[in-house]
Protein backbone atom coordinates (compact mmCIF):
# COMPACT_ATOMS: atom_id res chain seq x y z
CA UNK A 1 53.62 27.63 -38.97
CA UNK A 2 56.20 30.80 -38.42
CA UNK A 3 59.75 30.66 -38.05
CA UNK A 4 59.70 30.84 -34.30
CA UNK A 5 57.50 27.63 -34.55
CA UNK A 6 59.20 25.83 -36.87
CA UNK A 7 63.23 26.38 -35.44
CA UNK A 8 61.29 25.47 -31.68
CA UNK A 9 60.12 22.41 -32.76
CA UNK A 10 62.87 21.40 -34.81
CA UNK A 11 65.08 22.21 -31.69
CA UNK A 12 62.84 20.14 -29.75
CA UNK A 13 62.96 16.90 -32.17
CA UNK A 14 66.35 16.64 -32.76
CA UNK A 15 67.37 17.45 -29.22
CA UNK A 16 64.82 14.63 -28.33
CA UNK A 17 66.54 12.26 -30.36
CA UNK A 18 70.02 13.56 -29.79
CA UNK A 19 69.70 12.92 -25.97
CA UNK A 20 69.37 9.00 -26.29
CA UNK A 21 72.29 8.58 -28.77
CA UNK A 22 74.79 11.28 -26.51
CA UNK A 23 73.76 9.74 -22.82
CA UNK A 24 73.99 5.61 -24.22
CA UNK A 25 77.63 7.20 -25.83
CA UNK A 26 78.37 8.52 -22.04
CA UNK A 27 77.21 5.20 -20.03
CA UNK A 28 78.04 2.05 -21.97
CA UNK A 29 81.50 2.44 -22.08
CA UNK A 30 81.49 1.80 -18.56
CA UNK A 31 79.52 -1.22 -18.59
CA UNK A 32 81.92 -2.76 -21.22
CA UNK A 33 85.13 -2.03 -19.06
CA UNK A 34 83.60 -3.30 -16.36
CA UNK A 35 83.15 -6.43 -18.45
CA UNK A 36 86.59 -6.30 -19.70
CA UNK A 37 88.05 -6.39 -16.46
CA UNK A 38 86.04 -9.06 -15.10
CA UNK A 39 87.19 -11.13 -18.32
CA UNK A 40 90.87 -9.63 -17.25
CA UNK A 41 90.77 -11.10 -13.71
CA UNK A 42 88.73 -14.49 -14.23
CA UNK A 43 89.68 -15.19 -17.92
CA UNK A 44 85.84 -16.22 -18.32
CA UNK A 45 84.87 -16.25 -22.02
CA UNK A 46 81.37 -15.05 -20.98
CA UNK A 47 82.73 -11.76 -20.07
CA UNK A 48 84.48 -11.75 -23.35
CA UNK A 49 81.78 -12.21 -25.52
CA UNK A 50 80.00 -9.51 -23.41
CA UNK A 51 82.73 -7.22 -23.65
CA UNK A 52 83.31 -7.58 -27.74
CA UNK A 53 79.40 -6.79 -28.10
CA UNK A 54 78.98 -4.18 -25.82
CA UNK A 55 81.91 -2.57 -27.92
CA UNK A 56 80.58 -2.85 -31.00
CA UNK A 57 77.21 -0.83 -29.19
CA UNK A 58 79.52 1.65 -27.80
CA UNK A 59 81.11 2.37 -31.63
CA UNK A 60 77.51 2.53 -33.04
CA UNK A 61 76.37 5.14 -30.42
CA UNK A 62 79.33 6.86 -30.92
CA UNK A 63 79.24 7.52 -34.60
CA UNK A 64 75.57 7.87 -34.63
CA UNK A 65 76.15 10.54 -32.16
CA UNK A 66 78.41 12.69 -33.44
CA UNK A 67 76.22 12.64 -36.58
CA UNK A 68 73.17 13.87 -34.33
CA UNK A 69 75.73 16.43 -32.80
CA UNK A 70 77.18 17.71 -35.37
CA UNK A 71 73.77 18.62 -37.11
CA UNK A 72 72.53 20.12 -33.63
CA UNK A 73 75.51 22.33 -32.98
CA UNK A 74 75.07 23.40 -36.99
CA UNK A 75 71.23 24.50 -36.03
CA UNK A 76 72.47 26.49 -32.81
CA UNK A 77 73.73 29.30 -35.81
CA UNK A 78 71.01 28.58 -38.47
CA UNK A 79 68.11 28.75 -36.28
CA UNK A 80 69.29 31.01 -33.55
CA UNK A 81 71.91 33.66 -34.88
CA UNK A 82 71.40 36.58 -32.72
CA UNK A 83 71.92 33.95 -29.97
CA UNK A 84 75.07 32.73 -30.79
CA UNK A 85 76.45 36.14 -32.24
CA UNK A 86 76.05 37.20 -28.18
CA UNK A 87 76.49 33.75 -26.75
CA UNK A 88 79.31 32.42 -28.46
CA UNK A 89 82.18 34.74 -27.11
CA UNK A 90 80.76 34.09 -23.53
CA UNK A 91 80.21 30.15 -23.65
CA UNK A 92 82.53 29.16 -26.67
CA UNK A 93 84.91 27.63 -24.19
CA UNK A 94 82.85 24.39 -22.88
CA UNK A 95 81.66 24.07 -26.26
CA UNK A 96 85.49 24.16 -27.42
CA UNK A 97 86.42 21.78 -24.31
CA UNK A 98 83.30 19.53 -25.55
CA UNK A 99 85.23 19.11 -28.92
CA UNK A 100 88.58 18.50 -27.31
CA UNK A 101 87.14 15.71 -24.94
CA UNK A 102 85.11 14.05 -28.45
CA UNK A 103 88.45 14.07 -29.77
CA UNK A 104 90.16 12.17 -26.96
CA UNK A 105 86.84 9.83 -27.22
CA UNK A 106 87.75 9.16 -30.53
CA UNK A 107 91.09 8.64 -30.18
CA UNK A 108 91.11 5.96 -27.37
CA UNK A 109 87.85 4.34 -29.19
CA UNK A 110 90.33 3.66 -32.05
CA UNK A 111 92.85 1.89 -29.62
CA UNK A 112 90.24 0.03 -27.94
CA UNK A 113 88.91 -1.07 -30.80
CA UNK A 114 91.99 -2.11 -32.78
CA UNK A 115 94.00 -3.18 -29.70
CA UNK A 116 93.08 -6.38 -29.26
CA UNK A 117 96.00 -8.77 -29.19
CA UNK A 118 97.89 -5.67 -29.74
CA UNK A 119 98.79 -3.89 -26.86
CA UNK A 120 99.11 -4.70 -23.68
CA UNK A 121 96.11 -5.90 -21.15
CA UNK A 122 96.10 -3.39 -18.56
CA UNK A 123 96.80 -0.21 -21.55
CA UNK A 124 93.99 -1.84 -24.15
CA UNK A 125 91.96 -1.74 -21.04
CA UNK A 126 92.44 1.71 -19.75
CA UNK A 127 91.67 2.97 -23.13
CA UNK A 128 88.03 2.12 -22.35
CA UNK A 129 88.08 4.26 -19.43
CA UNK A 130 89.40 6.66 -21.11
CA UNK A 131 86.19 6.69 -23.59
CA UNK A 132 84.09 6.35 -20.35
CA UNK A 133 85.37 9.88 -18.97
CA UNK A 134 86.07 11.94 -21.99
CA UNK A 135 82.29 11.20 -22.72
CA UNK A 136 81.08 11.89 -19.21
CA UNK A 137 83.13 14.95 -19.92
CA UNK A 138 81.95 15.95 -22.97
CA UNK A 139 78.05 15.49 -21.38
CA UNK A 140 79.24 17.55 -18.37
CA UNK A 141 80.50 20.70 -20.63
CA UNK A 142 77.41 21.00 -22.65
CA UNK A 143 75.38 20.95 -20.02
CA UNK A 144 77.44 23.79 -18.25
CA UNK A 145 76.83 25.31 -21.51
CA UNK A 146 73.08 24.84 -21.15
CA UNK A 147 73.17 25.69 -17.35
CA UNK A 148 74.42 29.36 -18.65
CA UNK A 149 71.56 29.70 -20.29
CA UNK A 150 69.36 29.70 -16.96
CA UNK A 151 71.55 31.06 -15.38
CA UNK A 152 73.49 33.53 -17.46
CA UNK A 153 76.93 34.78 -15.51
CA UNK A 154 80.56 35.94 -16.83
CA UNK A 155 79.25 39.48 -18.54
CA UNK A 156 77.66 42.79 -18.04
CA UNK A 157 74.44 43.25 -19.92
CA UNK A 158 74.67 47.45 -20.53
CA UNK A 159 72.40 49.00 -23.05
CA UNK A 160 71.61 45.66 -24.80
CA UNK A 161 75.28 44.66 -25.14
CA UNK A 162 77.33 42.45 -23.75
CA UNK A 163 80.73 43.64 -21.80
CA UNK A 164 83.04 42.51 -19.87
CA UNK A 165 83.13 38.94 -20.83
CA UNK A 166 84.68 36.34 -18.46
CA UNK A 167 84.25 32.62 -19.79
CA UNK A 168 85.35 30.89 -17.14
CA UNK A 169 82.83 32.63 -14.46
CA UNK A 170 80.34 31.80 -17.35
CA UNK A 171 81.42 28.27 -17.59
CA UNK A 172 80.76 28.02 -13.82
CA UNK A 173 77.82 29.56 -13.67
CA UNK A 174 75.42 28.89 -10.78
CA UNK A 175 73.69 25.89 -12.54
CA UNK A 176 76.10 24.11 -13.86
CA UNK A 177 76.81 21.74 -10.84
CA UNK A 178 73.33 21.08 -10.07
CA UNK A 179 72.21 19.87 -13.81
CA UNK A 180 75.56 18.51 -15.10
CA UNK A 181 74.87 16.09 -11.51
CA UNK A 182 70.89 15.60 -12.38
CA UNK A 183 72.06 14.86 -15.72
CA UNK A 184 74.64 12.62 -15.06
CA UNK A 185 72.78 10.18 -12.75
CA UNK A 186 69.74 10.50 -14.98
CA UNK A 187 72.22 9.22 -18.06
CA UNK A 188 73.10 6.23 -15.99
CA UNK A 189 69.81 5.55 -14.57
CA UNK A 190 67.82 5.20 -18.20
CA UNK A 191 70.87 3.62 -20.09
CA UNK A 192 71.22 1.07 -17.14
CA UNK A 193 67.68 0.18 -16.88
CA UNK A 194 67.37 0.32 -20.64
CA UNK A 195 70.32 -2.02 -21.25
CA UNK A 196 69.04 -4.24 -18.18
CA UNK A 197 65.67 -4.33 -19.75
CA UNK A 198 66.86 -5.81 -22.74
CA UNK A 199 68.68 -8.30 -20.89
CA UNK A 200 66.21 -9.00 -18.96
CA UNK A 201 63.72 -9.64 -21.69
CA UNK A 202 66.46 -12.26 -23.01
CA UNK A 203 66.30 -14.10 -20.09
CA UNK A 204 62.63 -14.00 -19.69
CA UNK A 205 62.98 -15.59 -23.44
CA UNK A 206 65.60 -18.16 -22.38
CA UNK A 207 68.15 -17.09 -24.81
CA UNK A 208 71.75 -17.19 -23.24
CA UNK A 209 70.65 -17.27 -20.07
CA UNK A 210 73.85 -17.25 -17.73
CA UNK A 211 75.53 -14.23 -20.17
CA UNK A 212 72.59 -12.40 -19.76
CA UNK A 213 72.63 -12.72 -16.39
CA UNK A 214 76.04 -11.75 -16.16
CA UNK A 215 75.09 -8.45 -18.56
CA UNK A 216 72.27 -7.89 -16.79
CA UNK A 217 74.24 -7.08 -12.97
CA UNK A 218 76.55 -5.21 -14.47
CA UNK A 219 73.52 -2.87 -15.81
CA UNK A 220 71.55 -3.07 -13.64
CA UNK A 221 74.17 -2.00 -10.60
CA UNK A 222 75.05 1.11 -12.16
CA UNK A 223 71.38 1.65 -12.76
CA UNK A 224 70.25 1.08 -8.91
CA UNK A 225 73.12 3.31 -7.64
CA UNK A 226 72.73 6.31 -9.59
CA UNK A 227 68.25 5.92 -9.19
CA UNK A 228 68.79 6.01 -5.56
CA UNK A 229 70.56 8.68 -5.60
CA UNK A 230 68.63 11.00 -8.14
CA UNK A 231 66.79 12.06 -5.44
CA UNK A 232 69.46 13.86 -3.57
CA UNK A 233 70.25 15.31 -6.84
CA UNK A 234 66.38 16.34 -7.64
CA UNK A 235 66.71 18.03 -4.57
CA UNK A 236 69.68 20.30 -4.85
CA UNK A 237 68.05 21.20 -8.20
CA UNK A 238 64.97 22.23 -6.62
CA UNK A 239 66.40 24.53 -4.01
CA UNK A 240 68.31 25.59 -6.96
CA UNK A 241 65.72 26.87 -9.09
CA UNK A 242 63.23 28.19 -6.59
CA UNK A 243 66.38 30.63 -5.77
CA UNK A 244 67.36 31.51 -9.45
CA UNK A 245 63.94 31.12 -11.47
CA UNK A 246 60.77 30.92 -9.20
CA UNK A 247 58.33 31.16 -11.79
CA UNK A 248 59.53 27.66 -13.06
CA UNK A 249 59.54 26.25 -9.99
CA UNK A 250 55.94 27.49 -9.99
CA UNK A 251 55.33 26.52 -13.23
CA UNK A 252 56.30 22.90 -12.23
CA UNK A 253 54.02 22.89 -9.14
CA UNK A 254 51.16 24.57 -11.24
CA UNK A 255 51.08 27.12 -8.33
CA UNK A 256 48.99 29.94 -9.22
CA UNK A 257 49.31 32.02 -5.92
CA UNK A 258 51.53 33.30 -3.57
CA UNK A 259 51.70 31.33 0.22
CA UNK A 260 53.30 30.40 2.95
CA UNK A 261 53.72 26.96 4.04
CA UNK A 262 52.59 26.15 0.06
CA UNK A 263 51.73 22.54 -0.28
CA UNK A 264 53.10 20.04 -2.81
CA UNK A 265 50.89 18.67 -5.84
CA UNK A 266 51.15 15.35 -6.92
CA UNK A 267 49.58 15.00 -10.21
CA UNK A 268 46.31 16.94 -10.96
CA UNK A 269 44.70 18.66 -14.20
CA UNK A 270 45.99 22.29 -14.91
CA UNK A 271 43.09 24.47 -15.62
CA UNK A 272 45.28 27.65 -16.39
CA UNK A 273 41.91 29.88 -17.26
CA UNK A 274 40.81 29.38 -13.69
CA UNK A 275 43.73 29.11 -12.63
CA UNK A 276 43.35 25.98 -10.80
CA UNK A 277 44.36 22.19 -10.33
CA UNK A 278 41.84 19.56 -10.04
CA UNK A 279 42.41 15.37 -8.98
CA UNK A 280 45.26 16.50 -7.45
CA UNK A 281 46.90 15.12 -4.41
CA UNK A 282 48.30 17.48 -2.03
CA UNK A 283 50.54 17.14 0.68
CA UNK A 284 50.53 20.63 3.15
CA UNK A 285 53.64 23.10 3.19
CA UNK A 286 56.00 20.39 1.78
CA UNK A 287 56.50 22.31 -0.96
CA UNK A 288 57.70 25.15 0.98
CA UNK A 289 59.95 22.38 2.69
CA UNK A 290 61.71 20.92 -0.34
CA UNK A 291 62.26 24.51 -2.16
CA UNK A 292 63.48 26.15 1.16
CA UNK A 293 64.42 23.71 4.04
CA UNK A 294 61.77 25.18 5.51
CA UNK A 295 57.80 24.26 6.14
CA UNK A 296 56.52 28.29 6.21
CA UNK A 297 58.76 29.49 3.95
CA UNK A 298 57.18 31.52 1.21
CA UNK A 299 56.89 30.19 -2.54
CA UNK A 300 55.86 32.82 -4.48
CA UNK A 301 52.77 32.00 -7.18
CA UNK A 302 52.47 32.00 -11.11
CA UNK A 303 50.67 35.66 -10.54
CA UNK A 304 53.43 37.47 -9.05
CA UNK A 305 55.02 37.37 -12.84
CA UNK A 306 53.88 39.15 -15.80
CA UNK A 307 51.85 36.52 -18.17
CA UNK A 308 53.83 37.34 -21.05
CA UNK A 309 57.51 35.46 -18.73
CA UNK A 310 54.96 32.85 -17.77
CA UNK A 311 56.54 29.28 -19.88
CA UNK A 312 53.66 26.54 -20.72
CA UNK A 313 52.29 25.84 -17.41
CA UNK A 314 50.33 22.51 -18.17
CA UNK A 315 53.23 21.20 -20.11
CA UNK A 316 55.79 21.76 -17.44
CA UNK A 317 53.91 20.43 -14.72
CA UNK A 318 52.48 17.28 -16.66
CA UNK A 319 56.41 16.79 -17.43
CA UNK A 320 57.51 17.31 -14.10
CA UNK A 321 55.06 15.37 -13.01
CA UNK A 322 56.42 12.44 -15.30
CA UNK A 323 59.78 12.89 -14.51
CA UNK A 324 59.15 12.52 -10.96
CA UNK A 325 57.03 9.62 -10.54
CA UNK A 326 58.85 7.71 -12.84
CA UNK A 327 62.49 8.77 -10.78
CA UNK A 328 60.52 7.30 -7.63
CA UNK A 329 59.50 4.45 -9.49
CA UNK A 330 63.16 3.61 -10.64
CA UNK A 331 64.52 3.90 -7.12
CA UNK A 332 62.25 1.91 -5.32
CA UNK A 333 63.33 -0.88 -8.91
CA UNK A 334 67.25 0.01 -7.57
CA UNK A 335 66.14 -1.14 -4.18
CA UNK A 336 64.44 -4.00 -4.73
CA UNK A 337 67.54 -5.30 -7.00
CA UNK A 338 70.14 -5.08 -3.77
CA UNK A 339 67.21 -6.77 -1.75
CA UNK A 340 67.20 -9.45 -4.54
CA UNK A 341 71.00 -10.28 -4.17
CA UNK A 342 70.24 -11.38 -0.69
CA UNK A 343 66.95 -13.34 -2.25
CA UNK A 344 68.37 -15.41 -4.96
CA UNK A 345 65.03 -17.36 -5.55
CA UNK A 346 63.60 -14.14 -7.28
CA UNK A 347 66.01 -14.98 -10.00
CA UNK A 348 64.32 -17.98 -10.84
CA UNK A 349 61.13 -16.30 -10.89
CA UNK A 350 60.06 -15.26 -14.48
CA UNK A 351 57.72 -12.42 -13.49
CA UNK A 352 61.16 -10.66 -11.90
CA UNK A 353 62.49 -10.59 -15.27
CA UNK A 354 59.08 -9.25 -16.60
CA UNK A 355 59.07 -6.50 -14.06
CA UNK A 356 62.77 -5.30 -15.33
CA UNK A 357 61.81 -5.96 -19.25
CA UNK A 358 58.62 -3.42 -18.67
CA UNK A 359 61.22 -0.58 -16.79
CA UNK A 360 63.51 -0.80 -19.71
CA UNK A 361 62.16 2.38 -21.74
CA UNK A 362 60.85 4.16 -18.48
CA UNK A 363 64.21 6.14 -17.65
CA UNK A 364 64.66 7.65 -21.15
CA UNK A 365 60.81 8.38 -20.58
CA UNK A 366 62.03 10.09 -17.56
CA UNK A 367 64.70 11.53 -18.92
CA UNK A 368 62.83 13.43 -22.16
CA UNK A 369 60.10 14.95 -19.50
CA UNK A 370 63.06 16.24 -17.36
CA UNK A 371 64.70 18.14 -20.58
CA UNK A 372 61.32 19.54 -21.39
CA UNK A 373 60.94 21.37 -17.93
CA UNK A 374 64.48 22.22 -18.38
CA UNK A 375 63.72 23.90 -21.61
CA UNK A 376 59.93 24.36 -21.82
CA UNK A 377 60.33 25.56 -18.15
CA UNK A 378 63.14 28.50 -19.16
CA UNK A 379 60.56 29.89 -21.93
CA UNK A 380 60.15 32.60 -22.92
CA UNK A 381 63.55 33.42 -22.49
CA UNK A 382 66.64 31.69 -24.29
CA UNK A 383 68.37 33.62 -22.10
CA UNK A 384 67.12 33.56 -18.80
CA UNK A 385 65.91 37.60 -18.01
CA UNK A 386 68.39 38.78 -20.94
CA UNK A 387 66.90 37.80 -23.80
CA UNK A 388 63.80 35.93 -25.35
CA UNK A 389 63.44 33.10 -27.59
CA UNK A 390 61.87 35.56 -30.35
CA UNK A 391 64.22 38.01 -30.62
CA UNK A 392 67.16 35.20 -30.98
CA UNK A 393 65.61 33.36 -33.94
CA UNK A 394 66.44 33.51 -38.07
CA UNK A 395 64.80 35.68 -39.88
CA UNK A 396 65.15 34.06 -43.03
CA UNK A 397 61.88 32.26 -44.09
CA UNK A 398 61.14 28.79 -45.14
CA UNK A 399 62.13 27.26 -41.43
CA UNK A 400 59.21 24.44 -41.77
CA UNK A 401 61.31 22.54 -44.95
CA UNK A 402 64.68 22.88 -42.48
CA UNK A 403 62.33 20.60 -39.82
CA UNK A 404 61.51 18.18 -42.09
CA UNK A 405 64.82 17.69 -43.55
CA UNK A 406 65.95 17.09 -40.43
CA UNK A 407 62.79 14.75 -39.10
CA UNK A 408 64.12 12.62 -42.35
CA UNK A 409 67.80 12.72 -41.24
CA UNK A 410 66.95 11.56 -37.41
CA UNK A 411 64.43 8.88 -38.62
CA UNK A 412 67.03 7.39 -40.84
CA UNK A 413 69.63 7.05 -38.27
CA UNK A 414 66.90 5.60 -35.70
CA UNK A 415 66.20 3.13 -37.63
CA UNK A 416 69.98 2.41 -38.88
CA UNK A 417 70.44 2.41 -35.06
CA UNK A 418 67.56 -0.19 -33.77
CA UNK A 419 68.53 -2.64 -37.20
CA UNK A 420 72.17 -2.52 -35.86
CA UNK A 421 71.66 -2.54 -32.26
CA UNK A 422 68.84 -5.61 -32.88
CA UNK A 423 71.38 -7.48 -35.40
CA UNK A 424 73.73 -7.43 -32.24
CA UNK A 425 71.57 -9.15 -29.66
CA UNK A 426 70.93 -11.88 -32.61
CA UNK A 427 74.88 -12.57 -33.04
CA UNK A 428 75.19 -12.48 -28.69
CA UNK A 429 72.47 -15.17 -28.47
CA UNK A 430 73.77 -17.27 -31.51
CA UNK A 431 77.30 -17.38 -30.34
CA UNK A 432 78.82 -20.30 -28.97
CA UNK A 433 80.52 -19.71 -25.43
């Protein structure tokens, strides 16, 4: 395995791993102050009991987190120097605001924490909600960090240099909005079906049932709102990148030629050789529609780029593919949980609770396929049109025992993480309420 290889796929693992800890960090926070102020207004102890777990989740996540972070913003300079010695100048500032908002984080976890009895109700509260946004925050800013990359703004690119640098135009580049949203609703939509999945399976059990219950709404709401309206997002993003970087969106669409009126795929096998897609489903000219508003609109094909921009069709498409029909999946899951608040007999019904214990690792599923056409999707360029992967990566040798050192570190904390987080449900459905 080369260097290229090696720094790709440890990239790869450790941003695969450091998604789950970073979007749980962003989302649970909110579920617990939700709890917290539900305990605030109706002194149940239920709500208590939820609340005092879900905050010793949120202070797992958190550290476990900024352990993943820290190592991933370390490999940004050891695998990809002559990225960062370019990059850096231009997006150092959402990467500084990033730290600022941890900071905060940090800060007002430490209050929350430690507050209780302490200081007042309505201040130990709005600590939480200050976790809530600084990590929502901190999500948002890498992301604009990220969106740079695909869509690279704030500089002039003159004889392979890099002038007139303006971070803030770079900070707001042309993507930002678009994926910081995608990501943002995706973050809610696997941690809230993930967290209502585990509920879920508790009640299924008969373990606690009425706290679960209780835990499993509060999910489970957030969850619904923010799958029903990933499709608005997925949308914008679409129109988004068949403006700025058509041979993704062909890529993800495994569309070989040019067309008007070019028709949608739904799943399929990508034959790149013959430059075909077989089992497919296809729906006429609505991919012209959803890229362009517009049913004979023109989507231009894989062959109007040179082969060597072309990213890893197959895997792109079989990811977007995933990503998709698993989003769809999770909205019509949102729906039918507002239906069930009007049909309370489902609750009694144990195959409901099946149903939501099965969804609970299908967001973060859908989540993971939606990074890799972000990523896989942008290749071969690190730098969308200004420079490639290759030319950004170490040339020092010996990249392959880097990977596994790091494959070691993110299996230990997984499994620190699933001991700790499964020692937790234990102590909820022991305690006495």
């Amino acid at each position: 395995m080369d260097n290229l290889d090696a720094a790709r796929l440890q990239m790869a693992f450790t941003l695969i791993f450091h998604i789950i800890f970073a979007c749980v960090g962003m989302v649970m926070p909110f579920f617990m102050i939700v709890a917290h102020k539900k305990w605030l207004n109706t002194k149940d102890p239920i709500y208590l009991t939820l609340t005092k777990s879900w905050q010793r989740g949120v202070a797992i996540f958190f550290v476990t987190g900024a352990v993943s972070g820290t190592a991933l913003s370390f490999e940004l300079g050891l695998l990809w120097p002559e990225f960062m010695k370019h990059a850096g100048p231009i997006i150092g500032m959402p990467f500084s605001l990033e730290g600022a908002a941890f900071f905060i984080e940090a800060i007002a976890l430490g209050f929350y924490l430690y507050g209780w009895n302490k200081l007042p109700e309505k201040f130990h509260w709005f600590t939480g909600v200050i976790i809530g946004v600084s990590g929502v925050a901190s999500g948002i800013l890498v992301v604009a960090a990220n969106g740079w990359m695909n869509a690279p703004s704030g500089f002039d690119y003159i004889d392979g240099k890099f002038t007139n640098i303006d971070p803030i135009k770079a900070f707001l580049n042309d993507a930002w909005f678009t994926q910081a949203l995608h990501m943002t609703l995706a973050a809610f939509t696997a941690v809230g079906f993930a967290v209502a999945g585990i509920h879920a399976y508790q009640i299924y059990r008969k373990k606690q049932i009425e706290l679960h219950k209780k835990a499993f709404k509060i999910a489970i709401t957030f969850a619904a709102v923010a799958a029903i309206l990933q499709p608005i997002s997925g949308d914008l993003s679409a129109k988004d990148i068949a403006e700025r970087q058509p041979v993704k969106l062909a890529a993800m669409e495994a569309h070989f030629e040019t067309e008007k009126g070019a028709p949608l795929f739904i799943g399929g096998i990508v034959d790149e050789e013959n430059q075909e897609v077989s089992y497919k489903i296809e729906i006429p000219k609505a991919l012209s529609f959803l890229a362009f508003g517009d049913f004979d609109a023109e989507v231009k094909g894989l062959n109007e780029f040179p082969k060597e921009d072309h990213p890893n069709i197959a895997i792109v498409h079989y990811a977007f593919q995933v990503m998709v029909g698993i989003g769809t999946l999770l909205m019509f899951a949102g729906i039918l949980f507002f239906v069930s608040l009007k049909k309370k007999k489902w609750w009694e019904l144990n195959k409901f609770w099946l149903a939501f214990t099965i969804l609970a690792p299908l967001g973060f599923i859908a989540l993971e396929a939606g990074w890799i056409v972000t990523e896989v999707g942008r290749q071969p360029w690190i730098i969308h049109n200004i420079m490639r992967t290759k030319d950004a990566v170490t040339p020092m040798p010996g990249m392959i025992f880097s990977f596994y050192t790091y494959v070691v570190l993110y299996t230990i904390l997984t499994i620190a993480v699933t001991w700790l987080m499964r020692r937790q449900i234990q102590f909820l459905n022991a305690s006495k309420i």
